[in-house]
C-alpha atoms as a PDB file:
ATOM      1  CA  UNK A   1       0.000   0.000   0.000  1.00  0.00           C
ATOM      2  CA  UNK A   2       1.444   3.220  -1.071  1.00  0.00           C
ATOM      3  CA  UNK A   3      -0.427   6.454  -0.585  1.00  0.00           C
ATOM      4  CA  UNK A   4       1.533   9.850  -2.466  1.00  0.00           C
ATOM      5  CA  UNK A   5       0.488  12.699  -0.951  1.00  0.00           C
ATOM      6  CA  UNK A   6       2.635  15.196  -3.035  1.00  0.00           C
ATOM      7  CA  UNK A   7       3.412  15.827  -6.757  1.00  0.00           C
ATOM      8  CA  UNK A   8       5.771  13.344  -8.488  1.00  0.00           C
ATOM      9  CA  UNK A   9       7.658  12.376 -11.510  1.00  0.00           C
ATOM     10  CA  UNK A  10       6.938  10.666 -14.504  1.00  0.00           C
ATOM     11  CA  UNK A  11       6.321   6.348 -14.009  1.00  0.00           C
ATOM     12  CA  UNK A  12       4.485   5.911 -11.395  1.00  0.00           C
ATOM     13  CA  UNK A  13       3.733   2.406 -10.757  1.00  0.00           C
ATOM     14  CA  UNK A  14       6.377   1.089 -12.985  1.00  0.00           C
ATOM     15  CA  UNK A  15       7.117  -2.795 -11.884  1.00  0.00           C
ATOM     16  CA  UNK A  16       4.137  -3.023  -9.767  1.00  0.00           C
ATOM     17  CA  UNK A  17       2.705  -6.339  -9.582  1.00  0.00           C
ATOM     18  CA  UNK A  18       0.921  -6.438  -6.130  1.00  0.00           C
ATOM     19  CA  UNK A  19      -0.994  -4.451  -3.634  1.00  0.00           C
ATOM     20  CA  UNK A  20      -2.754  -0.592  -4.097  1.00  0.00           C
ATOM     21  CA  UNK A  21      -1.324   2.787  -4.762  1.00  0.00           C
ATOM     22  CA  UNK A  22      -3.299   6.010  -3.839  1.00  0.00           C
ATOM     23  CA  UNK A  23      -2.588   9.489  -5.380  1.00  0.00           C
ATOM     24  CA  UNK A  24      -3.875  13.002  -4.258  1.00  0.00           C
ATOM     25  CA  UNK A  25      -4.933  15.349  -6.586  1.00  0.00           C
ATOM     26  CA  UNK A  26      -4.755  14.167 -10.408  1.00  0.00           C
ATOM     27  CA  UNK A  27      -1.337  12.578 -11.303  1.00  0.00           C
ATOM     28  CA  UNK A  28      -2.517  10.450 -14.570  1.00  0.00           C
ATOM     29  CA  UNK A  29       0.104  12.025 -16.723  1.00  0.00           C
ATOM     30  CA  UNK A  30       2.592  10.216 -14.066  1.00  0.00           C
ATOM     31  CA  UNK A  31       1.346   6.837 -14.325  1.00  0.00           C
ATOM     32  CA  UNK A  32       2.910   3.900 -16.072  1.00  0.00           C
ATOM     33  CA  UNK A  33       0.255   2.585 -17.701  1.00  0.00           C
ATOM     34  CA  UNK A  34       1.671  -0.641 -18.166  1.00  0.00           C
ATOM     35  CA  UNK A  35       1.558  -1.393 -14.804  1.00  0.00           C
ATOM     36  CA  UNK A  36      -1.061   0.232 -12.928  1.00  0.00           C
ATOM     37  CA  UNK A  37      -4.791   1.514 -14.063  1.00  0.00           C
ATOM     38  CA  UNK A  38      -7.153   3.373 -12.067  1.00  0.00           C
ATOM     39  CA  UNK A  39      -9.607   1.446 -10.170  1.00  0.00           C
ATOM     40  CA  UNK A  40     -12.836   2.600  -8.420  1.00  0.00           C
ATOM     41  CA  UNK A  41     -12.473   3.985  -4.971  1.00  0.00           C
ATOM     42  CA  UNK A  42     -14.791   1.929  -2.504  1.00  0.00           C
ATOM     43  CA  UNK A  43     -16.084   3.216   0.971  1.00  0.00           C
ATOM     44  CA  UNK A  44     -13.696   1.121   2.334  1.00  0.00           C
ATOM     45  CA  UNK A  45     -10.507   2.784   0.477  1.00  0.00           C
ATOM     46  CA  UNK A  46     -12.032   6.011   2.184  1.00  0.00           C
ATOM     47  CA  UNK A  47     -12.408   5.099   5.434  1.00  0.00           C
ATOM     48  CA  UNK A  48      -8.620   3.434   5.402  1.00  0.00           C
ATOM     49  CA  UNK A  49      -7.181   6.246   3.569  1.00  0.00           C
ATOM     50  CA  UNK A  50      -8.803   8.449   6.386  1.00  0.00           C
ATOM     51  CA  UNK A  51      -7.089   5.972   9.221  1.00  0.00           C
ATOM     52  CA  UNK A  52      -4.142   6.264   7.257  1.00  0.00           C
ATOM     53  CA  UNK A  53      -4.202  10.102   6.735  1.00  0.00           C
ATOM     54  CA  UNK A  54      -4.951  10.531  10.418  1.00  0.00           C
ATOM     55  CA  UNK A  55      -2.025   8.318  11.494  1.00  0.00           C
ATOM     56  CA  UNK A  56       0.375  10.175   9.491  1.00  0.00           C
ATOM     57  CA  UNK A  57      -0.839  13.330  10.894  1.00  0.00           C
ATOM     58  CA  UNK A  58      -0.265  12.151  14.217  1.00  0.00           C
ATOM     59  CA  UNK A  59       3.244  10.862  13.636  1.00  0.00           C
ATOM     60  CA  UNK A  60       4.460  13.682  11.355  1.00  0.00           C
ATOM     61  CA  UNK A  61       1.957  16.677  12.553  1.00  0.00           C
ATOM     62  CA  UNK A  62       1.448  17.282   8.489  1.00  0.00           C
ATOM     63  CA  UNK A  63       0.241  20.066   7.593  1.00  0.00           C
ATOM     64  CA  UNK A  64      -1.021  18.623   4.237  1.00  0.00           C
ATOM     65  CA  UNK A  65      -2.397  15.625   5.823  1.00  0.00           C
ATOM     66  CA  UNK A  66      -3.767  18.546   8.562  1.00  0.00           C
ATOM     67  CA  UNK A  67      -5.652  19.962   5.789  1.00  0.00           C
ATOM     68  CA  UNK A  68      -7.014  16.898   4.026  1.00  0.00           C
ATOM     69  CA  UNK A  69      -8.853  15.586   6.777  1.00  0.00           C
ATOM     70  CA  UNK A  70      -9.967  19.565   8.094  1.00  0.00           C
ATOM     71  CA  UNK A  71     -11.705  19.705   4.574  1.00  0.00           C
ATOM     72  CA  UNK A  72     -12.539  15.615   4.118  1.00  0.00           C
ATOM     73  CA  UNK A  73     -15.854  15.305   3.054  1.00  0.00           C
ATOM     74  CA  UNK A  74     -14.954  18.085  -0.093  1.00  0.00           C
ATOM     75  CA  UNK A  75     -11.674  16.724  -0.847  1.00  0.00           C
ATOM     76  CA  UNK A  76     -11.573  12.455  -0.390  1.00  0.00           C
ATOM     77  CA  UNK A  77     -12.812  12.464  -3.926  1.00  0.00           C
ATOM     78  CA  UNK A  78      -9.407  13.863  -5.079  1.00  0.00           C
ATOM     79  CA  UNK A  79      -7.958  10.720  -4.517  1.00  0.00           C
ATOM     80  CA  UNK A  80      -7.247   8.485  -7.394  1.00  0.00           C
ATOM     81  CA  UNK A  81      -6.747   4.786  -6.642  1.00  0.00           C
ATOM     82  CA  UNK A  82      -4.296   2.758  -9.121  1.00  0.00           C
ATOM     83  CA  UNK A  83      -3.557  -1.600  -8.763  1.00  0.00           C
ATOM     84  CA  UNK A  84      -1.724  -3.245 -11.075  1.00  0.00           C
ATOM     85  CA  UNK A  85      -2.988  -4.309 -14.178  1.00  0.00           C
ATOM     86  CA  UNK A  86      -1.994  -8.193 -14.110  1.00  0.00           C
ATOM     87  CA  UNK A  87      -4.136  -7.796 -11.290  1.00  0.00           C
ATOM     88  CA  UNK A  88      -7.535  -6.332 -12.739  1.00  0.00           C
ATOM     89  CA  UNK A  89      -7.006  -8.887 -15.711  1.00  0.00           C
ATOM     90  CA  UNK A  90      -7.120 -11.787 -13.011  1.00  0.00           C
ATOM     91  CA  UNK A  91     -10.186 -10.296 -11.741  1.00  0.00           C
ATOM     92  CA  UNK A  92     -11.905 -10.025 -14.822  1.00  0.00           C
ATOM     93  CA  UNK A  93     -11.232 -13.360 -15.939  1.00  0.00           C
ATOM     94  CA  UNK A  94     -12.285 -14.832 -12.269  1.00  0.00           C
ATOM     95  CA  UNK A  95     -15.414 -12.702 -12.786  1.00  0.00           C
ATOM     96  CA  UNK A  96     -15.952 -14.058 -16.493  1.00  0.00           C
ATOM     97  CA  UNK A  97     -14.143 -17.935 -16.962  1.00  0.00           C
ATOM     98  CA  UNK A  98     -16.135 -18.051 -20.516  1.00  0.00           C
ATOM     99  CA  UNK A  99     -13.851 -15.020 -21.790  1.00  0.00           C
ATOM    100  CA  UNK A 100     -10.321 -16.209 -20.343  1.00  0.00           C
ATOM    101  CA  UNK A 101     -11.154 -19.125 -22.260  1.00  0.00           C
END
C-alpha cells in the first residue's frame, strides 16, 4: 500500500505487480500505464485512507495531511486509486471464466 500525498515524476507504478497505490490530486500524466490503471475507490478505500491520513498526521503533525482531513468530506474524492494491471485482468477473468477461455 502506497499512498503519495505530493506531486511526483513521470512512471508511477512502474514494476508493480501487487498491492494498491493512492494518489492526491490528479497525477494520470505520471502513471505507467503498463503497470497500474485506475480502479474505483470503494467506501472502504475512504475510510482506510482516512485511518491512514490521520495516522500520518499524528506521527508527522502534516500540515497537508492537517488539511485533508480539516476539509474531508470536499476533498476524499481527489484521490485516485491505481492496482496493477496483471491484477484487474485476473479479476476479470475470475469474474468471467467463458472469456479467459
Amino acid at each position: 500500500l502506497v499512498v503519495i500525498l505530493g506531486s511526483t515524476s513521470k512512471n508511477i507504478g512502474a514494476g508493480m505487480t501487487g498491492g494498491r497505490l493512492f494518489t492526491y490530486q490528479d497525477q494520470d500524466d505520471n502513471i505507467n500505464k503498463n503497470y497500474i490503471d485506475q480502479a474505483p475507490l470503494s467506501d472502504e478505500d475512504e475510510s482506510e485512507l482516512k485511518d491512514l491520513l490521520s495516522e500520518y498526521l499524528k506521527n508527522t503533525d502534516s500540515s497537508r495531511a492537517k488539511s485533508i482531513l480539516d476539509n474531508w468530506d470536499k476533498l476524499k474524492s481527489e484521490f485516485r486509486k491505481y492496482i496493477p494491471v496483471k491484477q484487474i485482468q485476473a479479476t476479470i477473468e475470475e469474474n468471467n471464466p467463458e472469456k479467459a477461455a
